[in-house]
Protein backbone atom coordinates (compact mmCIF):
# COMPACT_ATOMS: atom_id res chain seq x y z
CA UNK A 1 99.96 107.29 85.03
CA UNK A 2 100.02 108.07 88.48
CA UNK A 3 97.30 110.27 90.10
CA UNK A 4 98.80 111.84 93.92
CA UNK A 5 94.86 112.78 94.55
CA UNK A 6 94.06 108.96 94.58
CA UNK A 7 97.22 107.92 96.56
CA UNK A 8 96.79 110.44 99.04
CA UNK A 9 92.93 109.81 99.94
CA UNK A 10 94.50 107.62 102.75
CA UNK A 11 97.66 109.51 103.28
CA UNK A 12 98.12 108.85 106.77
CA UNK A 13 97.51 105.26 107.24
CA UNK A 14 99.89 105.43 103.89
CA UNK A 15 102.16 107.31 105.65
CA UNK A 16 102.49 105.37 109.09
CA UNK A 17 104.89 102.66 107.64
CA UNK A 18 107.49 105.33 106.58
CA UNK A 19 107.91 107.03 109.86
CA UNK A 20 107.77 103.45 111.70
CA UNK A 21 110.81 102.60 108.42
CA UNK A 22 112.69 106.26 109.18
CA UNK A 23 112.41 105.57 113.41
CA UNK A 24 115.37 102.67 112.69
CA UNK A 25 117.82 104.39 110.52
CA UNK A 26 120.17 106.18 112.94
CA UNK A 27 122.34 108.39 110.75
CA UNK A 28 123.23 111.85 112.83
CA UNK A 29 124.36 114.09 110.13
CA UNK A 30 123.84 112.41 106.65
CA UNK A 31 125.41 114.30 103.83
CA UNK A 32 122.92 113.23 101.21
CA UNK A 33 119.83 111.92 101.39
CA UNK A 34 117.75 110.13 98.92
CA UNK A 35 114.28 109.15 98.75
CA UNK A 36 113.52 106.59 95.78
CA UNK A 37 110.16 106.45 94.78
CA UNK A 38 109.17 109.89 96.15
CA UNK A 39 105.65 110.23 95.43
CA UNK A 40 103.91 113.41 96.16
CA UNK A 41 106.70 114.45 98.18
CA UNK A 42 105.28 115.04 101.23
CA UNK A 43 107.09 112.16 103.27
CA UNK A 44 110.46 113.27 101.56
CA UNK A 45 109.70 116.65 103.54
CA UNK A 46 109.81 114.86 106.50
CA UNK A 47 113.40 113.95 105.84
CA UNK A 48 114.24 117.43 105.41
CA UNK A 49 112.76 118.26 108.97
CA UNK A 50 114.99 115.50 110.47
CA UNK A 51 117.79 116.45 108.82
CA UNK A 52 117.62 120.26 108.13
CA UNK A 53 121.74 120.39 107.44
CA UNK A 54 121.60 117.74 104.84
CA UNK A 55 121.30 117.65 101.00
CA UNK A 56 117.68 116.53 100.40
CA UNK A 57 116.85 114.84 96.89
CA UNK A 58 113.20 113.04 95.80
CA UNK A 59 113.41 110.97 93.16
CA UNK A 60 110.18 109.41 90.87
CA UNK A 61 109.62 107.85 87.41
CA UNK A 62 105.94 109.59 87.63
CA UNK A 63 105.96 113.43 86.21
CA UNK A 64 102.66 113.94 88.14
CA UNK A 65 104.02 112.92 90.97
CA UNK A 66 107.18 115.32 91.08
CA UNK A 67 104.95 118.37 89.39
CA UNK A 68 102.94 117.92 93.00
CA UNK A 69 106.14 116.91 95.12
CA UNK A 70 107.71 120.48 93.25
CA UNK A 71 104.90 122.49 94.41
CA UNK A 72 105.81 121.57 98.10
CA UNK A 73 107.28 124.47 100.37
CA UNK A 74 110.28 121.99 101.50
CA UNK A 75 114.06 122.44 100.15
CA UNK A 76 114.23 119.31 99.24
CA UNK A 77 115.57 118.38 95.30
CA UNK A 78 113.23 116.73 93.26
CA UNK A 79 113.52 114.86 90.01
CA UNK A 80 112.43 112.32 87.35
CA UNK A 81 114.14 109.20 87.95
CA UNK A 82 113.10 105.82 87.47
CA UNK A 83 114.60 103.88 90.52
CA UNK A 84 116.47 101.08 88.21
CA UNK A 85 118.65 104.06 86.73
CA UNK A 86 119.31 105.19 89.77
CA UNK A 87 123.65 105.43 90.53
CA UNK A 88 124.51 106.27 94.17
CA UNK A 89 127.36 109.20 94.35
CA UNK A 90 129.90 108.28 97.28
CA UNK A 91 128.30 111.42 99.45
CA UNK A 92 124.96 109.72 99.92
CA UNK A 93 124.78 108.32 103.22
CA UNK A 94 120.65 107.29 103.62
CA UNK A 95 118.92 105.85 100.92
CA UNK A 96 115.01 105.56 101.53
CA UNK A 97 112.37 103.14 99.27
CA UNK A 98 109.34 102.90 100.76
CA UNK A 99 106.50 101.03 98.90
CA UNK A 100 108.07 101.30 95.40
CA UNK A 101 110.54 97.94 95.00
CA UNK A 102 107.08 96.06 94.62
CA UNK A 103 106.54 97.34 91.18
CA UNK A 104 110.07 96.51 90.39
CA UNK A 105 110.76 92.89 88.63
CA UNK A 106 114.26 91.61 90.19
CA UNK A 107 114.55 94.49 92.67
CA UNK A 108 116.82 91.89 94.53
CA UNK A 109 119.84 92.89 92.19
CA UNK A 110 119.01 96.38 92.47
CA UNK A 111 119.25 96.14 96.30
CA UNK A 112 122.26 94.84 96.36
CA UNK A 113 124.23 97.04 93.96
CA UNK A 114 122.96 99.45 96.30
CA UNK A 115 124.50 98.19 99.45
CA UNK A 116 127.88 97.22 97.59
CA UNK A 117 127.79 100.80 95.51
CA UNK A 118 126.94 103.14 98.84
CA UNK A 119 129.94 104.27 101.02
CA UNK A 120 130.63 102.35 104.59
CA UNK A 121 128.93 102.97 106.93
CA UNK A 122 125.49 104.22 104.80
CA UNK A 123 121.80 103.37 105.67
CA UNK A 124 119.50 101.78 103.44
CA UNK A 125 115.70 101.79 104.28
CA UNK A 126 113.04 99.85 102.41
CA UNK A 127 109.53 98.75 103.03
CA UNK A 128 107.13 97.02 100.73
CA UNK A 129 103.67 96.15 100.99
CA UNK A 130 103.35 91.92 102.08
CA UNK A 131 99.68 91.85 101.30
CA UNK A 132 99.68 89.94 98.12
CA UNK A 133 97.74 87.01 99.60
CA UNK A 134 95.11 89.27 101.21
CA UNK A 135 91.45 88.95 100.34
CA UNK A 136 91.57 92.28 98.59
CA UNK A 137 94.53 90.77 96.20
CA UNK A 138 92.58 87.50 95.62
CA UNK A 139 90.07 89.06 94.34
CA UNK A 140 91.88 90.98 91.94
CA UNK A 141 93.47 88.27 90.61
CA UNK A 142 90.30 85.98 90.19
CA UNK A 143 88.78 89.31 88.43
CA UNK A 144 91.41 89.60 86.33
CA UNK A 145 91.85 85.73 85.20
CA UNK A 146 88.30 85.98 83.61
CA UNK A 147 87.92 85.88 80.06
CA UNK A 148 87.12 89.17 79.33
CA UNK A 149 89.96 91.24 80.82
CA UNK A 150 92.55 87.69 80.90
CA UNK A 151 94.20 88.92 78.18
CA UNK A 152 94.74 92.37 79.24
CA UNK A 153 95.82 91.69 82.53
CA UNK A 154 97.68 88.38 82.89
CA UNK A 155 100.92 90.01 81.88
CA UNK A 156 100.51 92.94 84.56
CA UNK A 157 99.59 91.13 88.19
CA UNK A 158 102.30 89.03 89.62
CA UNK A 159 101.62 86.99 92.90
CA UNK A 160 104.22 87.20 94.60
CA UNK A 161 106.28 90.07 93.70
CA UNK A 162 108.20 90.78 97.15
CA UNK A 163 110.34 88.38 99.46
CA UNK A 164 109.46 88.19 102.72
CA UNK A 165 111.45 89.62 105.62
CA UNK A 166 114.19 86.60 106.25
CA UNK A 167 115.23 86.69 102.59
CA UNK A 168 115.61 90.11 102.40
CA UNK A 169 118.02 89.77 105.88
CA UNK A 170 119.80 87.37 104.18
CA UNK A 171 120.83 89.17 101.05
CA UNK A 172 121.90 92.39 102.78
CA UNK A 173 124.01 90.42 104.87
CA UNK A 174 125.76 88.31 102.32
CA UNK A 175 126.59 92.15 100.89
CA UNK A 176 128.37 93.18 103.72
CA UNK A 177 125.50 94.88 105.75
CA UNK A 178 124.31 94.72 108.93
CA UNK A 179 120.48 94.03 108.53
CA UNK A 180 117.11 94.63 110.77
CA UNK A 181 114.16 93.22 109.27
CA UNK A 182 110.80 92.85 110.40
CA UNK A 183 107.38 92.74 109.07
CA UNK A 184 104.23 94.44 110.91
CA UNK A 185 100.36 94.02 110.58
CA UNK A 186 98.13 97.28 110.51
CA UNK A 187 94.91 97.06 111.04
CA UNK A 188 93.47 100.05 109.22
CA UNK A 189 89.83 101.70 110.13
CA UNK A 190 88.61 102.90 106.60
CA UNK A 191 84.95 104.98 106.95
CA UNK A 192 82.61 103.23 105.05
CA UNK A 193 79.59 105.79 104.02
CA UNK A 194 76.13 104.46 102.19
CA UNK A 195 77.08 106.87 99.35
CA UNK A 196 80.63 106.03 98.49
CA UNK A 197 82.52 103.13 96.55
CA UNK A 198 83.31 100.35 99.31
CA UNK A 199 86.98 101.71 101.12
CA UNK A 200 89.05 99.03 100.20
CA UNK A 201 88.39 99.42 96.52
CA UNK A 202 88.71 103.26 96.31
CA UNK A 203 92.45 102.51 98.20
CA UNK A 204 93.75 100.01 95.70
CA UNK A 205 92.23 102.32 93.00
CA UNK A 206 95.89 104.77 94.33
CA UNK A 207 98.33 101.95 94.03
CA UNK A 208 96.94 98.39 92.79
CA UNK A 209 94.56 99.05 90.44
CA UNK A 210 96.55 101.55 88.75
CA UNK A 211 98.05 99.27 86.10
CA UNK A 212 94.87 97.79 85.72
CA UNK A 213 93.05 101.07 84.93
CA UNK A 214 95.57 102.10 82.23
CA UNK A 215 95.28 98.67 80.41
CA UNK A 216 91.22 98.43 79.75
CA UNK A 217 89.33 101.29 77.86
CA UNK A 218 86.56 103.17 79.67
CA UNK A 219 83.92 100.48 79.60
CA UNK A 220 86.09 97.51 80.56
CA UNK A 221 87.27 99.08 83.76
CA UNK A 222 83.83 100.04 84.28
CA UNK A 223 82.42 96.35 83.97
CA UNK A 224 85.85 95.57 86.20
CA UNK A 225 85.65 97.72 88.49
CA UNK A 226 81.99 97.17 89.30
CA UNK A 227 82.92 93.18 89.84
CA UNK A 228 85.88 93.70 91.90
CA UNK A 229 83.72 95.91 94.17
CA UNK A 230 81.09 93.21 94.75
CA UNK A 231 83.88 91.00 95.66
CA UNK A 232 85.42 93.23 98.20
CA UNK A 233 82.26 93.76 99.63
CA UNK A 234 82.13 90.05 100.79
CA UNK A 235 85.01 89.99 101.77
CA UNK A 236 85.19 93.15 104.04
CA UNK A 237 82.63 93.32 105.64
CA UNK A 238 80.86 97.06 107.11
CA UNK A 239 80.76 97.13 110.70
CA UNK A 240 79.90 99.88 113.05
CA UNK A 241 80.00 102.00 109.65
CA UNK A 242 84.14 101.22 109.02
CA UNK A 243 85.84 98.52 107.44
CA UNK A 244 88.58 97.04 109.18
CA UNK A 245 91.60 96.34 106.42
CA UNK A 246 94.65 94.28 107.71
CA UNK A 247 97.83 95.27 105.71
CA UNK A 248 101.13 93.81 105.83
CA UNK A 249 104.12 95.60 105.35
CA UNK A 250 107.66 94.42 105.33
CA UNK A 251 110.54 96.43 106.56
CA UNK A 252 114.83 96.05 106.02
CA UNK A 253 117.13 97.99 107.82
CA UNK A 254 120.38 97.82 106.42
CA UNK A 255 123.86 99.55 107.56
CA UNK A 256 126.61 99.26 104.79
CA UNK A 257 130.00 97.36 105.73
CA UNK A 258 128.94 97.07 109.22
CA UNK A 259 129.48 93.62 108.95
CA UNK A 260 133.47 94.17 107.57
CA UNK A 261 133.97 96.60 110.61
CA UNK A 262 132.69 94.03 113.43
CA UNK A 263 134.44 91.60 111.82
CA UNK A 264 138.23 93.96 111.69
């Protein structure tokens, strides 16, 4: 279960990624656009700002998420969806995941159905978190591994769920597409107060530790959560009362056909 409170306590270094992902798609006047992985809805409303004579639609497997994304005073479409169902419709011209194809086990086929299934001449957007190899990620996989949660949580964490920027270039463009990819470092500046949990560990507690939480009963994620904090303290340290949390994020551009009209 998905809680939009949690997720948005850091909307807008959360947000930052998505408007640095929308800056490279250059559609004019779209007919449809889709947002996969919608979330609380309030970056799909964005979409609808930038293109105000478009269809709008906000897709997400989470019906907490679209009952707060509903609530929103945007005209934007919103529905239950879980990404993998997803079918394109041949008026849908952008196509916008950002930080949802890390969940998604063998996203790589759904990416490219996507670019052969969307008309010519589409945009697809899509960034994912590259921070799996971050201290904060170590340590919740060392946490995890130890005998009392192992069992629980094995199955769920995955090191290296996304590709990095190259491989994603290279399978848009053997689909036809024309492809910018990138990846980009923020440096976030999370307030760290003497009576509050440690920042980094009340962030992953919107997206990471989500999966975790729902696995161990009240008392295990307790006992979890309390050693994953010590962790995180050592390994971000407090200084001049913030915590300074690198994040890398990888970003794919990709323009349907583009490639088979150069080529003509």
């Amino acid at each position: 279960m998905w809680d939009p409170t949690a997720y948005l306590r850091y909307g807008d270094e959360r947000s930052r990624p998505f408007h640095d992902l929308l800056a490279r798609v250059a559609a004019d006047r779209p007919r449809t656009v889709v947002d996969l992985g919608c979330g609380p809805g309030t970056l799909t409303a964005v979409l609808a700002a930038r293109w105000p004579d478009s269809r709008i639609v906000g897709l997400d497997s989470s019906p907490e998420m679209i009952d707060r994304a509903t609530a929103l005073d945007t005209p934007v479409s919103f529905g239950v969806t879980d990404v993998r169902d997803w079918r394109t419709d041949p008026e849908t011209d952008v196509v916008v995941c950002n930080a949802v194809l890390q969940w998604v086990p063998g996203h790589q086929e759904l990416l490219t159905r996507w670019a052969t299934d969307l008309p010519a001449g589409a945009w697809l957007a899509v960034q994912v978190p590259g921070n799996f190899d971050a201290p904060s990620h170590r340590a919740l996989r060392e946490v995890a591994g130890r005998p009392p949660w192992q069992a629980e949580l094995h199955p769920l964490l995955r090191e290296a769920p996304v590709a990095g920027p190259v491989d994603y270039a290279r399978l848009l463009a053997a689909a036809g597409c024309a492809v910018d990819a990138w990846e980009t470092t923020y440096v976030h500046l999370l307030p760290a107060r003497p009576d509050a949990d440690h920042p980094v560990l009340t962030w992953m507690e919107g997206t990471a530790l989500r999966p975790v939480r729902a696995a161990l009963p009240a008392a295990g994620w307790s006992a979890f959560r309390a050693e994953l904090a010590v962790r995180l303290v050592e390994a971000y340290p407090v200084r001049q009362g913030q915590v300074y949390f690198p994040f890398r994020r990888i970003f794919f551009v990709a323009r349907t056909g583009a490639r088979a009209q150069e080529n003509s």
